[in-house]
C-alpha atoms as a PDB file:
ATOM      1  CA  UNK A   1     -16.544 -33.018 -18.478  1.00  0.00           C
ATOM      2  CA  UNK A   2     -17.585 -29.988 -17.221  1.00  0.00           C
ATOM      3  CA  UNK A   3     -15.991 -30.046 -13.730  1.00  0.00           C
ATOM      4  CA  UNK A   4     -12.542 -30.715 -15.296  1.00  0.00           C
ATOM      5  CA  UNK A   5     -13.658 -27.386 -17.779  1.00  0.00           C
ATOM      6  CA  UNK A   6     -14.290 -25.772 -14.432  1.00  0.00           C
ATOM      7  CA  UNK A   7     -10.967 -26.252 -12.446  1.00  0.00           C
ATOM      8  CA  UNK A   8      -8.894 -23.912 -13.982  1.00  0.00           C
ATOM      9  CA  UNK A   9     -11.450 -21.346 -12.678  1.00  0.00           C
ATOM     10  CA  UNK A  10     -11.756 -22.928  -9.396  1.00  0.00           C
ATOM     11  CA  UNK A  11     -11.112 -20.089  -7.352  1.00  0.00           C
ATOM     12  CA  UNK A  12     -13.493 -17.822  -9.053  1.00  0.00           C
ATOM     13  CA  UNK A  13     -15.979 -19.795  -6.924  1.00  0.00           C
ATOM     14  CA  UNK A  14     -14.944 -17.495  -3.882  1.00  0.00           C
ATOM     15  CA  UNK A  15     -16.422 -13.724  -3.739  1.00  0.00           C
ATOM     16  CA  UNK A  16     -13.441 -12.137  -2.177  1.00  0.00           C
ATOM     17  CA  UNK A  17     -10.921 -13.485  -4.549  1.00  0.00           C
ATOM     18  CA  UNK A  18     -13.038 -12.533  -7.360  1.00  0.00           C
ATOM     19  CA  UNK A  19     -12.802  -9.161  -5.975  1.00  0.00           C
ATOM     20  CA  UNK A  20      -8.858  -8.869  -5.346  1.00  0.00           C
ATOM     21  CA  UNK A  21      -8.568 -10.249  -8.735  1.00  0.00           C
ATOM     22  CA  UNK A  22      -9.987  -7.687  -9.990  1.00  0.00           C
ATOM     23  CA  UNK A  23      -8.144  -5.139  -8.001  1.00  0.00           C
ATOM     24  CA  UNK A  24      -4.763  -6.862  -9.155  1.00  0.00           C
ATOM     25  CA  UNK A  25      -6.007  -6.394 -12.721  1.00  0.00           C
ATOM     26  CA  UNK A  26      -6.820  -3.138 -12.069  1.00  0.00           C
ATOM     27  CA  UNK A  27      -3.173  -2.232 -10.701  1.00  0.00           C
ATOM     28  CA  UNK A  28      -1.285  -4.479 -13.182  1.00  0.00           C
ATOM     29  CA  UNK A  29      -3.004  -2.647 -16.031  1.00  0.00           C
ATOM     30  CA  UNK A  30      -2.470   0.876 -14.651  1.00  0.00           C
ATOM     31  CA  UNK A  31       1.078   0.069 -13.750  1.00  0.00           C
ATOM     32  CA  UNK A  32       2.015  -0.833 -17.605  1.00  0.00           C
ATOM     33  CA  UNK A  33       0.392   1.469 -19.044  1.00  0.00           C
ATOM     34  CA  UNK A  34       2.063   4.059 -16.791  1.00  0.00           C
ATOM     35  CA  UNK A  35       5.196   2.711 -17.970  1.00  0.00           C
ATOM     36  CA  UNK A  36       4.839   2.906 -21.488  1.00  0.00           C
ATOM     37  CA  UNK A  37       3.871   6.744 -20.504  1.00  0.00           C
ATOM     38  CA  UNK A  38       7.184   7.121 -18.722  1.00  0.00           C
ATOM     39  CA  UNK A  39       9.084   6.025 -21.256  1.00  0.00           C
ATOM     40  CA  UNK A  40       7.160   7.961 -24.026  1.00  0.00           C
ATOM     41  CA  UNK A  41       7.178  11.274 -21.874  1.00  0.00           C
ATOM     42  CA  UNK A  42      10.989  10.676 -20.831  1.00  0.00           C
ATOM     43  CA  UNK A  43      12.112   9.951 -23.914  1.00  0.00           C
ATOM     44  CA  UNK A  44       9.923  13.088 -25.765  1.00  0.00           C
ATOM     45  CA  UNK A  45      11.443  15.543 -22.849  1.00  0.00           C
ATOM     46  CA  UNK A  46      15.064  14.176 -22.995  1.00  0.00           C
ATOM     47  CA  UNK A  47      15.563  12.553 -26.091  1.00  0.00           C
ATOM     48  CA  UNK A  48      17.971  10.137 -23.695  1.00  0.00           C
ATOM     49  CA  UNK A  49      17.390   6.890 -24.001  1.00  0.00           C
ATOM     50  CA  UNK A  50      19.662   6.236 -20.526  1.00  0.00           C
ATOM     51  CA  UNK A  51      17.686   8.442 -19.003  1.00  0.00           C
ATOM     52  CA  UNK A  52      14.854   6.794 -20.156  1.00  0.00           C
ATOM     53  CA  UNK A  53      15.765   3.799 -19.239  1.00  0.00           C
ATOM     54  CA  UNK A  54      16.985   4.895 -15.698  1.00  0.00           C
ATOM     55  CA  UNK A  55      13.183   6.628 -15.319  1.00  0.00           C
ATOM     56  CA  UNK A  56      11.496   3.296 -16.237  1.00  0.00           C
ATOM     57  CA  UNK A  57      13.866   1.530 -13.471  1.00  0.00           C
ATOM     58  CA  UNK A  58      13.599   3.290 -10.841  1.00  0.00           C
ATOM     59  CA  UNK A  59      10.222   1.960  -9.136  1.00  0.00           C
ATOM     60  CA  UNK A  60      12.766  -0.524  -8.133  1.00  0.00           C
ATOM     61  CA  UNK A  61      14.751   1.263  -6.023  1.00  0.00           C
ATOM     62  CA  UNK A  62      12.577   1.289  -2.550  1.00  0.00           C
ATOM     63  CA  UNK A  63      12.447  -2.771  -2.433  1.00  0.00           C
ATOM     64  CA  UNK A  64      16.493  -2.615  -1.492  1.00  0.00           C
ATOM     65  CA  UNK A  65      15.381  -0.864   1.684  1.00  0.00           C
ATOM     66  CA  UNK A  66      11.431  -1.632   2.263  1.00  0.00           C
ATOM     67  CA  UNK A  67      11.375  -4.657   1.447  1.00  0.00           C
ATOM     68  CA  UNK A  68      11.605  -6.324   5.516  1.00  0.00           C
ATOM     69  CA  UNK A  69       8.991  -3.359   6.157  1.00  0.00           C
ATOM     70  CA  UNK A  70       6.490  -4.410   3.791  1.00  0.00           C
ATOM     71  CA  UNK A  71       6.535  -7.944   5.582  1.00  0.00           C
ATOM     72  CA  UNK A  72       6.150  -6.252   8.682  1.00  0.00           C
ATOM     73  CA  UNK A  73       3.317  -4.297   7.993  1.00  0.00           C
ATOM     74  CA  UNK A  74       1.363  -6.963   6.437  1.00  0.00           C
ATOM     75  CA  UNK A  75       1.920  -9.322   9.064  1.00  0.00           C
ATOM     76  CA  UNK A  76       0.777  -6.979  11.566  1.00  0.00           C
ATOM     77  CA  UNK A  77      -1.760  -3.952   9.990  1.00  0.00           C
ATOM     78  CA  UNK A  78      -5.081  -5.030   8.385  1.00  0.00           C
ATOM     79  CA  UNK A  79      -4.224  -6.585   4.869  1.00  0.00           C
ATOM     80  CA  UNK A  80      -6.862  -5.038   3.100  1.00  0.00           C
ATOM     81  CA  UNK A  81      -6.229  -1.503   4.475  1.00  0.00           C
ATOM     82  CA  UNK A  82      -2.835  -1.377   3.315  1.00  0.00           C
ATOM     83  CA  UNK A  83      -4.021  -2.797   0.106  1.00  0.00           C
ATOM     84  CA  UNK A  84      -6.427  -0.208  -0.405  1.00  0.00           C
ATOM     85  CA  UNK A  85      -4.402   3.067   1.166  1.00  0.00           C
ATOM     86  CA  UNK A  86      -1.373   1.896  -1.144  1.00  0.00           C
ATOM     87  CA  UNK A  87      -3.787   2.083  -4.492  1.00  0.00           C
ATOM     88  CA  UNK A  88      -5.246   4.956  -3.607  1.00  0.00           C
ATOM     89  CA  UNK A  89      -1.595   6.968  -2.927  1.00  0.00           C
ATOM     90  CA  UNK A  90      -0.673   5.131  -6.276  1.00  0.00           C
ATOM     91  CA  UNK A  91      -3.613   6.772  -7.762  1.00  0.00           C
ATOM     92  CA  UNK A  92      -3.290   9.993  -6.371  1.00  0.00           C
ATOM     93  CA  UNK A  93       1.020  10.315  -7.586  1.00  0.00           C
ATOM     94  CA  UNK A  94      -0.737   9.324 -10.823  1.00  0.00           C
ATOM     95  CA  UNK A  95      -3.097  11.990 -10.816  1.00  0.00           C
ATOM     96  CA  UNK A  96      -0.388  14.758  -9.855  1.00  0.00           C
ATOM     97  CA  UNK A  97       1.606  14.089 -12.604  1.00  0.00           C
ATOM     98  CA  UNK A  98      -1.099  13.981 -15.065  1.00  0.00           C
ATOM     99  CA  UNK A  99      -2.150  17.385 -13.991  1.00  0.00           C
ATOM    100  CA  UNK A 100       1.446  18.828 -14.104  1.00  0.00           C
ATOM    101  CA  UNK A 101       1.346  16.966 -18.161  1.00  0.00           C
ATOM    102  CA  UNK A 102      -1.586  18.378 -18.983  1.00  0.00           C
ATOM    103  CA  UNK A 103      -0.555  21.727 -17.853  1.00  0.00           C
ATOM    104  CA  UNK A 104       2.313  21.226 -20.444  1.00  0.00           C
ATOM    105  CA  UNK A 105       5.252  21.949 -16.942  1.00  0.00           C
ATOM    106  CA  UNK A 106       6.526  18.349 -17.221  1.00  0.00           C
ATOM    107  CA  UNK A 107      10.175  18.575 -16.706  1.00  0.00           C
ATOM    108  CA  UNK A 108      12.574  15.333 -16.576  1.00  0.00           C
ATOM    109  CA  UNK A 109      12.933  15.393 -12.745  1.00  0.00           C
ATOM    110  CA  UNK A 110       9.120  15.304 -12.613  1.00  0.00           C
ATOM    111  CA  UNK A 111       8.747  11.993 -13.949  1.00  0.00           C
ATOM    112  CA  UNK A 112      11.905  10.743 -12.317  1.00  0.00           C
ATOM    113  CA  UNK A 113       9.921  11.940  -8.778  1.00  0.00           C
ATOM    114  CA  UNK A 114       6.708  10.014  -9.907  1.00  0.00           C
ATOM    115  CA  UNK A 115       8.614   6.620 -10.750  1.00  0.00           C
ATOM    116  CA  UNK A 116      10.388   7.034  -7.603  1.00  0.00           C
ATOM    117  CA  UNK A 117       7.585   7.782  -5.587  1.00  0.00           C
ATOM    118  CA  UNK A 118       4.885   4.874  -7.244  1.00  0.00           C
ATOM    119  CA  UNK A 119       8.325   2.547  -6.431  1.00  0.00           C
ATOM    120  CA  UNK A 120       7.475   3.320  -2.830  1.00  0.00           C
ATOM    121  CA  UNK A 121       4.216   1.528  -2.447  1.00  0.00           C
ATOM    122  CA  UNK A 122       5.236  -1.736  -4.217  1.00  0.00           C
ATOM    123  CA  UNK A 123       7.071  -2.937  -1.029  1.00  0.00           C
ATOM    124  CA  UNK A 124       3.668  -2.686   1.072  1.00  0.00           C
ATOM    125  CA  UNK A 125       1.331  -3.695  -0.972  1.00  0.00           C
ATOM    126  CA  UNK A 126       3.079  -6.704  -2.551  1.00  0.00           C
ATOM    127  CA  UNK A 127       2.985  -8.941   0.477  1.00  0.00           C
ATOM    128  CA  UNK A 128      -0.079  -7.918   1.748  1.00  0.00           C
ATOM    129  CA  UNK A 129      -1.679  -8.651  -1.787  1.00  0.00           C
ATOM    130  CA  UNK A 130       0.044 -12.373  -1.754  1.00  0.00           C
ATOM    131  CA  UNK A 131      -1.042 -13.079   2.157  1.00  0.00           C
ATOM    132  CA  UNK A 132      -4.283 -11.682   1.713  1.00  0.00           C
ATOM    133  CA  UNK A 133      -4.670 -13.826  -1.177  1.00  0.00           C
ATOM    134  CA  UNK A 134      -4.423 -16.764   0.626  1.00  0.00           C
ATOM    135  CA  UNK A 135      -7.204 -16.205   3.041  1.00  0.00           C
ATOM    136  CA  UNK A 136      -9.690 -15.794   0.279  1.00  0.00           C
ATOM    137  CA  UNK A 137      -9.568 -19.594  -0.829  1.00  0.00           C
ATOM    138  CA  UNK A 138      -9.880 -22.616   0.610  1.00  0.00           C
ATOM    139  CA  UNK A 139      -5.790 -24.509   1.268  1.00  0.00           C
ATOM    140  CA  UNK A 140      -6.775 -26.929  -1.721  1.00  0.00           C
ATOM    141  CA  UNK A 141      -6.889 -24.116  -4.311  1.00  0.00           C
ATOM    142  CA  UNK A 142      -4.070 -21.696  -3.090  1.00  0.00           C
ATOM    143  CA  UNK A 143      -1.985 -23.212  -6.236  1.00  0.00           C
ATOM    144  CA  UNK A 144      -5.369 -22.374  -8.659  1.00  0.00           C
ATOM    145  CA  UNK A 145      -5.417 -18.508  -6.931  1.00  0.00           C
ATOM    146  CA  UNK A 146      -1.720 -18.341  -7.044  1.00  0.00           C
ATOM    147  CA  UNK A 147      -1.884 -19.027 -11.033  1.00  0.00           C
ATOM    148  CA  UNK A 148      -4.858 -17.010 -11.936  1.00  0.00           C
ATOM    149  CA  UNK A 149      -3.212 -14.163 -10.407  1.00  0.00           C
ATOM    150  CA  UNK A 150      -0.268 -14.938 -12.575  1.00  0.00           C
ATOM    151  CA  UNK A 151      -2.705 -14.399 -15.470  1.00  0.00           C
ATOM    152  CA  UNK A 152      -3.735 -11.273 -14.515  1.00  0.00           C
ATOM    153  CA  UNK A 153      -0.331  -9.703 -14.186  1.00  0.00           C
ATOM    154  CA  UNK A 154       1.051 -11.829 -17.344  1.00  0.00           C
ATOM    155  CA  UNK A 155      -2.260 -11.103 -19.496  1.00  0.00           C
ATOM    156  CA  UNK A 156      -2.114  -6.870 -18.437  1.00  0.00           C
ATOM    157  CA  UNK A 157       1.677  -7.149 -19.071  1.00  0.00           C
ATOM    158  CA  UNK A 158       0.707  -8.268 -22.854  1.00  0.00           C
ATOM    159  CA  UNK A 159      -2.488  -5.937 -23.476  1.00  0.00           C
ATOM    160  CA  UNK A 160      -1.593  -3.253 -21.891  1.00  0.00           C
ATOM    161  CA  UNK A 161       1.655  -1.180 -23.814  1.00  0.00           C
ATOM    162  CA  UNK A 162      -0.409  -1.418 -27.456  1.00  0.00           C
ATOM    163  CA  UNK A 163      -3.130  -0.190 -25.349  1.00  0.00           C
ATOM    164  CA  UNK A 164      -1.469   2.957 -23.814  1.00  0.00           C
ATOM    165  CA  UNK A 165       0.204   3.362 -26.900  1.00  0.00           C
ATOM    166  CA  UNK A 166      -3.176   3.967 -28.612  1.00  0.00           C
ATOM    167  CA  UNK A 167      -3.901   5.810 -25.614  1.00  0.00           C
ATOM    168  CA  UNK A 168      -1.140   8.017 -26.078  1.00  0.00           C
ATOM    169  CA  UNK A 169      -1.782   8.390 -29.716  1.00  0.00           C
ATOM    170  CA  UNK A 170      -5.299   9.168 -30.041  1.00  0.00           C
ATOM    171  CA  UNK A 171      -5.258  11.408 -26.188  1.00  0.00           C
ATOM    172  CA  UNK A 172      -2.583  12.202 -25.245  1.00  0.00           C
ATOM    173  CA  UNK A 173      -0.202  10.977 -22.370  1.00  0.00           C
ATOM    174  CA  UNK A 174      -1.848  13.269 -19.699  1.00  0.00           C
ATOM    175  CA  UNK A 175      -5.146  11.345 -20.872  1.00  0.00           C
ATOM    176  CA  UNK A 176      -3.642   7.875 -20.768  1.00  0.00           C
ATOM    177  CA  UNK A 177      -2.298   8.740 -16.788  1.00  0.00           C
ATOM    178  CA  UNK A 178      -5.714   9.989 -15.875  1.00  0.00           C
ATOM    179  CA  UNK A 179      -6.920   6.538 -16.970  1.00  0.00           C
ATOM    180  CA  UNK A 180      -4.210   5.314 -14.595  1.00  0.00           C
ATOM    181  CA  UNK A 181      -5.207   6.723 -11.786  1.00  0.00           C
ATOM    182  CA  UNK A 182      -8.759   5.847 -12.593  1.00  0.00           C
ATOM    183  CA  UNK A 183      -7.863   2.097 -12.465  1.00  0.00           C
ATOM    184  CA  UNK A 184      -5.451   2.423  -9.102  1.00  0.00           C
ATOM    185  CA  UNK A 185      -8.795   4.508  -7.671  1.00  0.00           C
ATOM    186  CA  UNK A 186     -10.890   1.025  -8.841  1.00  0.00           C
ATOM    187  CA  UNK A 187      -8.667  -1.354  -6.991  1.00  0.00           C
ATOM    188  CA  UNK A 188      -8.551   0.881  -4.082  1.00  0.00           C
ATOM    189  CA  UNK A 189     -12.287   0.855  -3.759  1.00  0.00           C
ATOM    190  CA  UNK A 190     -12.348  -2.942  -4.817  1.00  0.00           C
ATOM    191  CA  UNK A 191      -9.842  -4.223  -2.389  1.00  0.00           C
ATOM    192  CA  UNK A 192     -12.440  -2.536   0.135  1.00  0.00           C
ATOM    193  CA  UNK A 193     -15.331  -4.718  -0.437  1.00  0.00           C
ATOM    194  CA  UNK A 194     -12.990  -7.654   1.203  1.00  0.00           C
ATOM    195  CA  UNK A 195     -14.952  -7.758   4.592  1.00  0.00           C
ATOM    196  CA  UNK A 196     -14.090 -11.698   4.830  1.00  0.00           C
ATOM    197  CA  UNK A 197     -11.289 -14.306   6.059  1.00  0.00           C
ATOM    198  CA  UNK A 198     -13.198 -17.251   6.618  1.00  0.00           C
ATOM    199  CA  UNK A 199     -10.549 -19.349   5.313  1.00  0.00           C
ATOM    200  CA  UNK A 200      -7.207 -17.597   7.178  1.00  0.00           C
ATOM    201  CA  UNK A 201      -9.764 -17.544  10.239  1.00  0.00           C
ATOM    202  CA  UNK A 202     -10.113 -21.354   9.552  1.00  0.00           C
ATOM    203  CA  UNK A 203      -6.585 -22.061   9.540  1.00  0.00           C
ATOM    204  CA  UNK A 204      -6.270 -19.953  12.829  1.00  0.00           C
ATOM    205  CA  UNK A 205      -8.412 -21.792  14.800  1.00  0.00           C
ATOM    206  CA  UNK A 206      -6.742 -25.216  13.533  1.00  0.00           C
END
């Protein structure tokens, strides 16, 4: 009874995907709560909700042209390197534009230049997160690692806007981006810990 309790959890087993699912939670958090930030913060400056909409869009944008890079660059530069430089650039755009809230500056164009910029990362780190992934387990629980990293993104997707409202509400949306960059700055440092591949290495050698 207790093994089939335990194979939903199977991967957990593994010290290096318990770490980059921690970093994933870490980025999927800050990246909704930023988002329920851009839309408060557009919305407050514009009072446009096309604009708003157009603002909470636009990370989008840079997969129509770095997509093929991103592929590149994981197949060939060190997985968890561009893991880790791509959180901490996400954290440090987060910080900027937390600074330039909480100096009460924030123009439109200003948060239209951090979605834009934050958009830019998503096309590295995205497959180097999913390839990465798959050295940190054994072939027989890829599926298992595959859908607890669903959860992660799935379970931060449903938390995460009533939590950054209330973060909003009680701080203040400078606040509630500080706390982003916080948890981009965690994964970064996480995804660092990684040191092993024995499993991709295992594969290699077969």
């Amino acid at each position: 009874m207790l093994t089939i309790l335990a194979q939903p959890l199977d991967s957990f087993r593994y010290r290096d995907y318990r770490v980059l699912w921690v970093a994933g939670l870490c980025i999927s958090s800050s990246y909704w709560l930023q988002q329920i930030v851009i839309g408060w913060l557009m919305f407050d400056t514009t009072g446009s909700a096309v604009l708003t909409s157009i603002a909470l869009g636009l990370d989008t944008l840079p997969f129509l042209f770095l997509g093929p890079v991103g592929g590149v660059v994981a197949d060939r530069w060190n997985r968890r390197y561009t893991i880790a430089v791509s959180a901490a650039y996400m954290a440090l755009v987060t910080l900027g534009l937390a600074v330039i809230v909480l100096s009460g500056i924030v123009q439109s164009w200003h948060i239209m230049a951090y979605a834009l910029l934050i958009g830019l990362s998503f096309p590295l780190i995205d497959p180097a997160w999913m390839s990465l992934l798959t050295g940190t387990v054994p072939k027989k629980s890829i599926v298992n690692a595959i859908a607890l990293n669903g959860l992660a993104e799935n379970g931060s997707r449903f938390l995460f806007p009533p939590v950054g409202g209330l973060v909003i509400a009680l701080f203040g949306p400078g606040q509630a981006l500080v706390a982003g960059a916080a948890l981009y700055a965690a994964s970064s440092a996480a995804s660092l810990t990684i040191t092993r591949y024995e499993f991709e290495l295992k594969a290699v050698v077969r």
